[in-house]
C-alpha atoms as a PDB file:
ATOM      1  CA  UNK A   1     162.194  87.758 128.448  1.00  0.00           C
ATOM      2  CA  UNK A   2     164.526  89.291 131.017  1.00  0.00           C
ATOM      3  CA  UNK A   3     167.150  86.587 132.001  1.00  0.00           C
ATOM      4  CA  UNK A   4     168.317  87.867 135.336  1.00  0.00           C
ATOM      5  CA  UNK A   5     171.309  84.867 135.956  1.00  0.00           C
ATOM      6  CA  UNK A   6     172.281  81.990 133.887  1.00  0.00           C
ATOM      7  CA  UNK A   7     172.786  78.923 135.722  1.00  0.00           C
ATOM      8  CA  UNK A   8     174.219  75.705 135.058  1.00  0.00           C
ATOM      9  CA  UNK A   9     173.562  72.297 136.402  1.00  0.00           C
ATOM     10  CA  UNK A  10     176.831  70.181 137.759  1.00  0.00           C
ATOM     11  CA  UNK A  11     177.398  66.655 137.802  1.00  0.00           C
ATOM     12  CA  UNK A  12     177.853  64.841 140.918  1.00  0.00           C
ATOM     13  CA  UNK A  13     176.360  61.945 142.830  1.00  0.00           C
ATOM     14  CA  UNK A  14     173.473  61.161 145.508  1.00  0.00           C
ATOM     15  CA  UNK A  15     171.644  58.634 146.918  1.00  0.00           C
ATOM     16  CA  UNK A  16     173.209  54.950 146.170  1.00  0.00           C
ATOM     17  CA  UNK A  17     176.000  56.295 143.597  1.00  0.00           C
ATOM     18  CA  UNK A  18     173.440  58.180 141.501  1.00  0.00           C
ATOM     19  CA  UNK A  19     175.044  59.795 138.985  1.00  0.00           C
ATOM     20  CA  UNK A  20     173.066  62.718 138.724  1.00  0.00           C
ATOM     21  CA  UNK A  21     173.274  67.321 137.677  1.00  0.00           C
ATOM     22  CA  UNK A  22     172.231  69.590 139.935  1.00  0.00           C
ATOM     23  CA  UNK A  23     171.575  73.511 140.857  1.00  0.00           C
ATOM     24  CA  UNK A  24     171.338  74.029 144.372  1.00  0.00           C
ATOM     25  CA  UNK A  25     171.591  77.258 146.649  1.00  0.00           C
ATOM     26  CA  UNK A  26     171.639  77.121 150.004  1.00  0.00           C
ATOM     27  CA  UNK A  27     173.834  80.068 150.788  1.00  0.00           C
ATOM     28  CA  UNK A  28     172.528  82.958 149.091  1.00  0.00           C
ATOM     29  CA  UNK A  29     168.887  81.396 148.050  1.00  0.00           C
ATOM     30  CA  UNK A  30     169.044  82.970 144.740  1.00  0.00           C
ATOM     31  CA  UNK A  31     166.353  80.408 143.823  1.00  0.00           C
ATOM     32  CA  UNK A  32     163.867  81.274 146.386  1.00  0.00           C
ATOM     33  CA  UNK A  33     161.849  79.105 147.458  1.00  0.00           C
ATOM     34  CA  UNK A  34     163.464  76.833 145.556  1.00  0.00           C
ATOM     35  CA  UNK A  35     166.762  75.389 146.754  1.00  0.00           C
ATOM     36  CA  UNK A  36     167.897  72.547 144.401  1.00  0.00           C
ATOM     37  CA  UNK A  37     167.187  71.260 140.789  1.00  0.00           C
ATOM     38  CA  UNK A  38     168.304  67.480 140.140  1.00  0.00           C
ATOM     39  CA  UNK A  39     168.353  65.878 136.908  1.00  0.00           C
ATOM     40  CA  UNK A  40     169.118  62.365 136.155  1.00  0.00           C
ATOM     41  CA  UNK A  41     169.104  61.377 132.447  1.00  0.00           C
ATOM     42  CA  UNK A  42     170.689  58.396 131.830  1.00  0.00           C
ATOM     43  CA  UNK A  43     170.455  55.269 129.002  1.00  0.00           C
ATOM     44  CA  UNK A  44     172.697  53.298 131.351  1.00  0.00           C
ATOM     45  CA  UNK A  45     171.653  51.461 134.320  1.00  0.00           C
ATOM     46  CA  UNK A  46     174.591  51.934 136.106  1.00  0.00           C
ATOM     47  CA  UNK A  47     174.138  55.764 136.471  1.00  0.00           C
ATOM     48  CA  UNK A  48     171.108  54.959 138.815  1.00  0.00           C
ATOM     49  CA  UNK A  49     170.470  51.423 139.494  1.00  0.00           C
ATOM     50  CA  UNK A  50     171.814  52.170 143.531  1.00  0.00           C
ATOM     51  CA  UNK A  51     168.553  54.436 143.986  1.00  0.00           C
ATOM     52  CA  UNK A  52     168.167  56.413 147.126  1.00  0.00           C
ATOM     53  CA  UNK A  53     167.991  53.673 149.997  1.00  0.00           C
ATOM     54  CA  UNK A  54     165.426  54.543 153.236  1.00  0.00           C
ATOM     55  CA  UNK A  55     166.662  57.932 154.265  1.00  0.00           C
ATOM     56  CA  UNK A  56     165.013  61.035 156.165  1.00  0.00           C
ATOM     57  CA  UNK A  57     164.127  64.670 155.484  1.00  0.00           C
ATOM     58  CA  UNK A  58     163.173  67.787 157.718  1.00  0.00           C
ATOM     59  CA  UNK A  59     162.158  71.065 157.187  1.00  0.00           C
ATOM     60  CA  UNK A  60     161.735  70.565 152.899  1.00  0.00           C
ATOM     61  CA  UNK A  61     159.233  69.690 150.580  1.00  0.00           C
ATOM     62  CA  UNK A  62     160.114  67.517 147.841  1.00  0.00           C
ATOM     63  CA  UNK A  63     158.703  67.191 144.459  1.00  0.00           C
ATOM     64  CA  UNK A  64     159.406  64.885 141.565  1.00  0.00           C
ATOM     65  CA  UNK A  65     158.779  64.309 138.072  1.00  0.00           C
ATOM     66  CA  UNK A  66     159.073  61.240 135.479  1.00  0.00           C
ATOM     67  CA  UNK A  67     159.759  61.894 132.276  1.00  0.00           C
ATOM     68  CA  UNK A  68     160.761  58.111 131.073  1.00  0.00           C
ATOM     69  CA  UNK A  69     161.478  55.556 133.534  1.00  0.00           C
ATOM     70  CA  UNK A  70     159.988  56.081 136.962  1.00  0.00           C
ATOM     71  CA  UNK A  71     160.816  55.156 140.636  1.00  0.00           C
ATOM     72  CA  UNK A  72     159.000  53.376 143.877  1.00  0.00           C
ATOM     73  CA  UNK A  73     158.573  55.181 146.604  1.00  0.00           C
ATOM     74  CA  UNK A  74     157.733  53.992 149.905  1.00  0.00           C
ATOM     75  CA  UNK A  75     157.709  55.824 153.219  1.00  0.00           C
ATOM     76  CA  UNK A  76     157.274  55.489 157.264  1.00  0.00           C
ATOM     77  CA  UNK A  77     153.798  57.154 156.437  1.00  0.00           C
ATOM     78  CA  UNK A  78     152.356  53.817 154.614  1.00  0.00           C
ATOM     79  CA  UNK A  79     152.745  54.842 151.101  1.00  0.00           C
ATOM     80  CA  UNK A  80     154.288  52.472 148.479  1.00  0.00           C
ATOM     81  CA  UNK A  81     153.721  53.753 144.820  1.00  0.00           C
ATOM     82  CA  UNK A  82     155.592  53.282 141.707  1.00  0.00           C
ATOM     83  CA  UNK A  83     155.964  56.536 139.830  1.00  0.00           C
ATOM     84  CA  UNK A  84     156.206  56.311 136.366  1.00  0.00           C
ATOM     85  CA  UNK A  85     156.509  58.318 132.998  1.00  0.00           C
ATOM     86  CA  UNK A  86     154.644  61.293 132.833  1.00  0.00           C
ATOM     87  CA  UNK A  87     153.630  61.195 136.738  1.00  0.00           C
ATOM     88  CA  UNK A  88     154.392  63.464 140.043  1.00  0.00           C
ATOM     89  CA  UNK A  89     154.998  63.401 143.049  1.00  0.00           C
ATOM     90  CA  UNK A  90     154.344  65.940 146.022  1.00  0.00           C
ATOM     91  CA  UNK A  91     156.269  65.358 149.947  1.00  0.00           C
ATOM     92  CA  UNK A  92     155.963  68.034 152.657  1.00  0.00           C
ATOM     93  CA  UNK A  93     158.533  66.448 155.053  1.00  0.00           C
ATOM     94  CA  UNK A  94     157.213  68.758 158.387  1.00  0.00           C
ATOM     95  CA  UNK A  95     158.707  67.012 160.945  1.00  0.00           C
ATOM     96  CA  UNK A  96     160.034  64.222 159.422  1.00  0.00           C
ATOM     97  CA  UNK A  97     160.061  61.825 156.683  1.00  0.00           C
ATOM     98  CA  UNK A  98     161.841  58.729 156.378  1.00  0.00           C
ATOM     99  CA  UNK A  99     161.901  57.170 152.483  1.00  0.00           C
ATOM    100  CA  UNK A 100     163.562  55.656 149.644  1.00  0.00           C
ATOM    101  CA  UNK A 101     163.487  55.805 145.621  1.00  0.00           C
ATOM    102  CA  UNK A 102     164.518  52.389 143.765  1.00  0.00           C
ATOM    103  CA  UNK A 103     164.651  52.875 140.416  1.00  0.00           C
ATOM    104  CA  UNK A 104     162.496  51.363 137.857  1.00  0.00           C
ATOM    105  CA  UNK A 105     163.854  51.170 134.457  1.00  0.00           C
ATOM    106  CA  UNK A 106     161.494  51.867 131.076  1.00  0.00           C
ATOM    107  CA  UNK A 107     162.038  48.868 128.288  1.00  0.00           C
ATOM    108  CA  UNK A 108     164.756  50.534 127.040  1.00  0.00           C
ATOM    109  CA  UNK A 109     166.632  51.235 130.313  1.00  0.00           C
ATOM    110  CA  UNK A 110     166.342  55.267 129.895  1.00  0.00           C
ATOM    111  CA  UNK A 111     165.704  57.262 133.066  1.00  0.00           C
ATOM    112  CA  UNK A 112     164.872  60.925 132.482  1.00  0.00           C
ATOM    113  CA  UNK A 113     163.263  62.632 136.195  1.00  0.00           C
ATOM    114  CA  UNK A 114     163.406  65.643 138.340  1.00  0.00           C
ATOM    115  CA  UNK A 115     163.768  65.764 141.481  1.00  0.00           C
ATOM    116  CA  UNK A 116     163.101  69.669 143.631  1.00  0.00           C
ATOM    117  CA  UNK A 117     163.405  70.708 146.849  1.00  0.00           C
ATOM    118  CA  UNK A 118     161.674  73.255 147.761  1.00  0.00           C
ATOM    119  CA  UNK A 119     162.301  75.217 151.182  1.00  0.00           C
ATOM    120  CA  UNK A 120     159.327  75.268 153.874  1.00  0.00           C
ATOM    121  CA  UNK A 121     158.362  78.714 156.279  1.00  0.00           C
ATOM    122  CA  UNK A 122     159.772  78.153 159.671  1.00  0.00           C
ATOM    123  CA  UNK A 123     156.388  77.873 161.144  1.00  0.00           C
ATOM    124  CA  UNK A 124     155.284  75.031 159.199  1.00  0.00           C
ATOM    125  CA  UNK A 125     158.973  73.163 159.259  1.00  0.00           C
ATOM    126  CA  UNK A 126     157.459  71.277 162.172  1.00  0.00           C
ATOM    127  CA  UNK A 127     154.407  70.208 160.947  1.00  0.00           C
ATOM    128  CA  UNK A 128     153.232  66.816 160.280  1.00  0.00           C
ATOM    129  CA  UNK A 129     154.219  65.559 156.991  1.00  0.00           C
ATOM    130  CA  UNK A 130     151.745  64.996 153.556  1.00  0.00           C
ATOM    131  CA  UNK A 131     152.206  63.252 150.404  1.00  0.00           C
ATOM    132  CA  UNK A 132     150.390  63.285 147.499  1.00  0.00           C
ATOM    133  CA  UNK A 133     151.288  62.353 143.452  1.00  0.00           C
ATOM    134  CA  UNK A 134     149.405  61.557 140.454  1.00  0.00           C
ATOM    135  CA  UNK A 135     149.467  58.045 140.208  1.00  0.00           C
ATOM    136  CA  UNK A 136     145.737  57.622 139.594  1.00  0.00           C
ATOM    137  CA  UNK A 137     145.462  61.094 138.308  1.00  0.00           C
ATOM    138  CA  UNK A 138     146.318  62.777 134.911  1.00  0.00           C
ATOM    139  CA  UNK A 139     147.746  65.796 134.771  1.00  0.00           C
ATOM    140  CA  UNK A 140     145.743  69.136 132.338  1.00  0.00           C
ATOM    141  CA  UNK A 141     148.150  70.282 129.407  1.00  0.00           C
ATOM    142  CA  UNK A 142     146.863  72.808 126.519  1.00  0.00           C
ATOM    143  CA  UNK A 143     148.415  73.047 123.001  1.00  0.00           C
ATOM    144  CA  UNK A 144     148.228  76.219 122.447  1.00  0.00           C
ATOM    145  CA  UNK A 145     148.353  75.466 118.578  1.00  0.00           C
ATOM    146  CA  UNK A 146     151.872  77.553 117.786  1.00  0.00           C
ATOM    147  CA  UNK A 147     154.196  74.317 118.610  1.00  0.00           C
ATOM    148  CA  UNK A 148     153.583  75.053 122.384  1.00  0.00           C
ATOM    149  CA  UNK A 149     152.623  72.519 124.770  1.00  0.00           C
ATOM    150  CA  UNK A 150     151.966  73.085 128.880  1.00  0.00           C
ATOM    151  CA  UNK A 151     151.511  70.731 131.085  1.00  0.00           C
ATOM    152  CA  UNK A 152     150.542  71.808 134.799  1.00  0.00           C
ATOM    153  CA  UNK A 153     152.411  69.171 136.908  1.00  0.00           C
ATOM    154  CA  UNK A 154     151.775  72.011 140.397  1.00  0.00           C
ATOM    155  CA  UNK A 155     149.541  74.869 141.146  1.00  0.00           C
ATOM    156  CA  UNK A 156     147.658  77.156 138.842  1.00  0.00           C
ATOM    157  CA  UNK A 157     148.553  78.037 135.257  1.00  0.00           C
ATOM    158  CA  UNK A 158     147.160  80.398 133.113  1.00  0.00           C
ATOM    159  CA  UNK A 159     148.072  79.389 129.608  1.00  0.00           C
ATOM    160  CA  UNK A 160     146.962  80.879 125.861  1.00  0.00           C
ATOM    161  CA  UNK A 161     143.803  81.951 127.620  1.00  0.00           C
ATOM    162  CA  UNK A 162     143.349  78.206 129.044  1.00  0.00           C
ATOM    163  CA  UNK A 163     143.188  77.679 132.905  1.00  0.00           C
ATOM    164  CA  UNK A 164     144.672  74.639 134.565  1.00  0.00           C
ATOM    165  CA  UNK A 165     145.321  73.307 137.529  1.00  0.00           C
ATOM    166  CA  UNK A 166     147.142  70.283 138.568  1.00  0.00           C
ATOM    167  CA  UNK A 167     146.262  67.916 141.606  1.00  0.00           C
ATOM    168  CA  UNK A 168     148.969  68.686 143.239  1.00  0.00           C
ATOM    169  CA  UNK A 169     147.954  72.238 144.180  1.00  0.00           C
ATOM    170  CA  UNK A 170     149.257  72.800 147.820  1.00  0.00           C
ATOM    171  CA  UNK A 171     152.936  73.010 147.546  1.00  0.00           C
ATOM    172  CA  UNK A 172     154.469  75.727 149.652  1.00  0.00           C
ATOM    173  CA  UNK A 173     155.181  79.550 148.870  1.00  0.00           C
ATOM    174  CA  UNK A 174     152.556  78.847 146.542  1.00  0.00           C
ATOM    175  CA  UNK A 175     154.537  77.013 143.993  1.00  0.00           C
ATOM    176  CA  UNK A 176     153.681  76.332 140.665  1.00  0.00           C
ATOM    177  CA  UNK A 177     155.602  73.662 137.977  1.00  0.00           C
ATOM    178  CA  UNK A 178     154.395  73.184 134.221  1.00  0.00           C
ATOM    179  CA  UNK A 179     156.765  71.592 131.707  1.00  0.00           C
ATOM    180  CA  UNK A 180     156.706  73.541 128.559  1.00  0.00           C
ATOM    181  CA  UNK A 181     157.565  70.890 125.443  1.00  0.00           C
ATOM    182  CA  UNK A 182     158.355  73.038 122.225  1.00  0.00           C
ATOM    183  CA  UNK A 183     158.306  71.799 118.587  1.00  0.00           C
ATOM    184  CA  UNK A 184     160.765  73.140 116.265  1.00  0.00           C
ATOM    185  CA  UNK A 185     160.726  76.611 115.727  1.00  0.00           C
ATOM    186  CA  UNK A 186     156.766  76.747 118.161  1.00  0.00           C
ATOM    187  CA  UNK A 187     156.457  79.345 120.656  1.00  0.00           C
ATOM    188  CA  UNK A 188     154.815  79.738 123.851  1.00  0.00           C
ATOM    189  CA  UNK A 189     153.921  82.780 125.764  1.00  0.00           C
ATOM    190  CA  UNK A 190     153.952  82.889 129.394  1.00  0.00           C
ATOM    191  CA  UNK A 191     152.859  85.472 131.773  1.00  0.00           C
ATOM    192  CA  UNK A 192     154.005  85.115 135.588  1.00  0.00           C
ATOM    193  CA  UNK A 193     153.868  88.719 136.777  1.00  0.00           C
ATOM    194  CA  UNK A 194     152.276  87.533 139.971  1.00  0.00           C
ATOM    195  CA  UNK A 195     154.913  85.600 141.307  1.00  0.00           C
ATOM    196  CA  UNK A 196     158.248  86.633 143.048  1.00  0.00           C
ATOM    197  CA  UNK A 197     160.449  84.051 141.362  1.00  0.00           C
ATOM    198  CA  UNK A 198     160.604  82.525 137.996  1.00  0.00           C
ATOM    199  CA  UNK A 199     162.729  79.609 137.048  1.00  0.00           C
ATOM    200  CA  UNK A 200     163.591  78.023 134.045  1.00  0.00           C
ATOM    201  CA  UNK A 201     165.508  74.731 133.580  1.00  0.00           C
ATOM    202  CA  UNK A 202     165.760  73.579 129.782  1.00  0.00           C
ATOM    203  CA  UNK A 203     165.799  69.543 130.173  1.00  0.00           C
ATOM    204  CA  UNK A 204     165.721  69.168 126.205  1.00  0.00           C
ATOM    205  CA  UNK A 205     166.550  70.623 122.865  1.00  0.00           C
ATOM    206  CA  UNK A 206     167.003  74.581 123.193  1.00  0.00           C
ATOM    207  CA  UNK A 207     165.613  78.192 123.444  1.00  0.00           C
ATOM    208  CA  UNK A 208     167.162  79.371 120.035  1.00  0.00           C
ATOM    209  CA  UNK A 209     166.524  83.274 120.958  1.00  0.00           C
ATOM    210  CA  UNK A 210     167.704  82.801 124.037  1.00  0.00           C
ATOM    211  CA  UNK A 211     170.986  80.998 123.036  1.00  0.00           C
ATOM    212  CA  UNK A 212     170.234  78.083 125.917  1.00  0.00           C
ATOM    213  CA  UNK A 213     170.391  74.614 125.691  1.00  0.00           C
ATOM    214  CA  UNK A 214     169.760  71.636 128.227  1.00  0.00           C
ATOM    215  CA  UNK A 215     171.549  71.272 131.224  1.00  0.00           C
ATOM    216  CA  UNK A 216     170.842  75.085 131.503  1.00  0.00           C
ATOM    217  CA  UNK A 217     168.797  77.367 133.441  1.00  0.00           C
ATOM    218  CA  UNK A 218     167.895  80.800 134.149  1.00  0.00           C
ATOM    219  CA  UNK A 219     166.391  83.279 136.553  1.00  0.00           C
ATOM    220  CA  UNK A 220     164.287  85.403 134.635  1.00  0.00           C
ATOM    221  CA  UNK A 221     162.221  88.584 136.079  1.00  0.00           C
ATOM    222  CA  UNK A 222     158.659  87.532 136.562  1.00  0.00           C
ATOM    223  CA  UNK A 223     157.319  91.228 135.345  1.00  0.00           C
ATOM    224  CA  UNK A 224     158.618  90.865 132.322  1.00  0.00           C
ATOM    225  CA  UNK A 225     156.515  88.800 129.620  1.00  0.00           C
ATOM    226  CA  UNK A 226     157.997  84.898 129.300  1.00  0.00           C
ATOM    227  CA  UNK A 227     158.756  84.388 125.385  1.00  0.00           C
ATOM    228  CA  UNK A 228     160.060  81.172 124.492  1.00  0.00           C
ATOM    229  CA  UNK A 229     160.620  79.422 121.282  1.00  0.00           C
ATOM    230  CA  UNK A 230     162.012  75.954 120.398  1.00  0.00           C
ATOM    231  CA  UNK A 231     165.271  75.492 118.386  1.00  0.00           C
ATOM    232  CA  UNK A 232     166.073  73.615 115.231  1.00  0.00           C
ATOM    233  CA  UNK A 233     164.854  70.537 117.331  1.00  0.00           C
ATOM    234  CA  UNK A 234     162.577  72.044 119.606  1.00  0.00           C
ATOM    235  CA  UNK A 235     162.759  72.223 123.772  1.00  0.00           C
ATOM    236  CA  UNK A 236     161.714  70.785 126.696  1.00  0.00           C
ATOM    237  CA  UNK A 237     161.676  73.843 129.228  1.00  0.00           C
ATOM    238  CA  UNK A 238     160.934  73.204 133.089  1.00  0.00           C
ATOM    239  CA  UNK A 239     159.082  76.234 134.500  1.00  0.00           C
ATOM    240  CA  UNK A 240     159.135  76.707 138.056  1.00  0.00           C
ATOM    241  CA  UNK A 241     157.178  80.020 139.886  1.00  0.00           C
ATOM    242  CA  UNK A 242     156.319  80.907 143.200  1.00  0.00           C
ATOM    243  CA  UNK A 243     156.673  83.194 146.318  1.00  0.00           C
ATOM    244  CA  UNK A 244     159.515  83.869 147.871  1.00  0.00           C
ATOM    245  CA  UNK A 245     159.817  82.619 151.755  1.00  0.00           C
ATOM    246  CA  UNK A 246     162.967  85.794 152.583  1.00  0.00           C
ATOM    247  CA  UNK A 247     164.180  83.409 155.338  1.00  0.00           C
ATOM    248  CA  UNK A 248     167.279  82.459 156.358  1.00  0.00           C
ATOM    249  CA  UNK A 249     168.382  78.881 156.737  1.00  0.00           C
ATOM    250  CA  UNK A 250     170.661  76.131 158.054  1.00  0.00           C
ATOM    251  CA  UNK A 251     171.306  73.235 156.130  1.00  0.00           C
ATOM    252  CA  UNK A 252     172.928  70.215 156.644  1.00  0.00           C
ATOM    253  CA  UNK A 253     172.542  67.179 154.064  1.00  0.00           C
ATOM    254  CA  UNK A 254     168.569  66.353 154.336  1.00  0.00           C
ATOM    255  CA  UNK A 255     167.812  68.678 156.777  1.00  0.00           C
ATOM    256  CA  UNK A 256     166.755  72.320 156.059  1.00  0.00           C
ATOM    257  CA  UNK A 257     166.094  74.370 159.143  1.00  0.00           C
ATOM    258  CA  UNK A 258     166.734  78.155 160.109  1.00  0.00           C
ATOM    259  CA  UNK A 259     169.070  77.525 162.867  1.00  0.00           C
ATOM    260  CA  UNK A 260     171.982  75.197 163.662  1.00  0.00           C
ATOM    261  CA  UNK A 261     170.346  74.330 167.198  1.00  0.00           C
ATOM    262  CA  UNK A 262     167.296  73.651 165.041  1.00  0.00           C
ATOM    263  CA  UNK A 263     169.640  71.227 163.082  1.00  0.00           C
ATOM    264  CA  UNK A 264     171.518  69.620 166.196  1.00  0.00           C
ATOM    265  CA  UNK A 265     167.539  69.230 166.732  1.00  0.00           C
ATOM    266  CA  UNK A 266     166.657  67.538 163.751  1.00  0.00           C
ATOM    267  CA  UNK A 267     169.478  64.725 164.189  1.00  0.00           C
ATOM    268  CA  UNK A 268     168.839  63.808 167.839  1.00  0.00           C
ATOM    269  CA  UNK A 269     165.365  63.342 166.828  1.00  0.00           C
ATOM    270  CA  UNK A 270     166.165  61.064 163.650  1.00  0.00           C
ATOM    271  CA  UNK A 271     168.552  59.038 166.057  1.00  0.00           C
ATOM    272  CA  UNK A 272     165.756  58.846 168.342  1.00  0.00           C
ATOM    273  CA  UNK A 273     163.656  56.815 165.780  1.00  0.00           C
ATOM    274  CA  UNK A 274     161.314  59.944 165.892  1.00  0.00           C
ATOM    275  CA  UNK A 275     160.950  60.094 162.176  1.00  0.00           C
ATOM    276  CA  UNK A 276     159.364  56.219 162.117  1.00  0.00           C
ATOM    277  CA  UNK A 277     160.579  53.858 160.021  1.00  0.00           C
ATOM    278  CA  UNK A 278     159.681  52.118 156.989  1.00  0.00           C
ATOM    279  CA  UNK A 279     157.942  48.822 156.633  1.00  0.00           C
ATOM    280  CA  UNK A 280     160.249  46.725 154.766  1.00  0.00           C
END
């Protein structure tokens, strides 16, 4: 594995006083397509019982996963799901979204998610928005039998000569997300050569080779053969692939667009009530 930058997550605060660690790019879009990673892992309620109140998005697609705990979302668009351990969830915000997150707490009051934003071509930043997750879905995983565990959570993976393909399969730049879980000392071999971009975001345990542990991540160059392998107490390693979009953008809090009058654009239109509201 060829680690091209090392990256580590901050911690800061969203939403409702969210206490939350992040990677974001918006600048020099070193993650492209990708431009944020947020992680909240938390045993105490307090970190995240604020969740993210109704709020919009342009120009983004958003995708989240539950490791423990889980969320409800509900949006202007009709949907109102709780998504829980083990599930996804897919928004491609187009136009405009408008939404909110309340937390819901496992028995023990752990919360362990993801939450990505992805960056959207300029010609489909206007389109109307979709939504998707796994809630009455399960998601394909393969043991490949050396400690290694995928499971596809987006796109197309090949894995120990095993094909699989989540449900959520139409995220943008052709994105792809697996979480890789690791046993002590078990390996997993990935190849990603046709992709752009290659991600990795270690949410548990550590890479021993690779010296990493969680709260880390790295770029890695996708024509190089992935080789990862758990540490003393194994790893939980986010993998995140696709095609880079080479634009350039404007961003301003939950709007992603490629110019500022694009932005000016996006908050007259969210004043206007154009993004909807939700149905409370």
């Amino acid at each position: 594995m060829k680690i091209v930058r090392r990256l580590r997550a901050h911690a800061t605060q969203d939403g409702d006083g969210v206490n939350i660690h992040r990677i974001a790019d918006f600048t020099q879009l070193s993650l492209d397509p990708y431009l944020m990673i947020d992680e909240l892992k938390s045993d105490q309620a307090s970190d995240y019982i604020g969740g993210f109140p109704p709020h919009p998005h342009r120009g983004i697609e958003t995708f989240t996963y539950i490791l423990r705990g889980g969320f409800q979302h509900q949006d202007q668009m009709g949907n109102v799901k709780d998504i829980r351990t083990g599930q996804v969830q897919w928004m491609s915000t187009g136009f405009g979204v408008m939404h909110s997150e309340m937390p819901l707490a496992s028995e023990d009051g752990a919360m362990h998610g993801f939450q990505i934003w992805l960056n959207m071509p300029a010609k489909d930043k206007l389109r109307p928005a979709k939504y998707q997750d796994s809630s009455n879905q399960s998601l394909p995983y393969f043991d490949n039998g050396a400690g290694g565990k995928l499971t596809a959570l987006a796109g197309s993976w090949l894995f120990a000569g095993k094909t699989l393909t989540s449900p959520l399969n139409q995220l943008t730049a052709q994105a792809a997300i697996a979480d890789v879980q690791l046993n002590a000392h078990g390996t997993a071999n990935l190849a990603l050569q046709h992709f752009e971009q290659v991600v990795l975001y270690i949410h548990s345990g550590e890479l021993s080779q690779q010296n990493l542990t969680q709260g880390q991540a790295v770029i890695v160059d996708s024509q190089v053969a992935i080789e990862l392998t758990g540490g003393e107490e194994g790893a939980g390693v986010l993998v995140l692939a696709g095609q880079k979009i080479n634009e350039k953008i404007a961003h301003m809090g939950p709007f992603v667009m490629n110019t500022q009058a694009e932005l000016q654009q996006a908050v007259a239109d969210f004043q206007a009530g154009k993004f909807g509201q939700l149905a409370l």
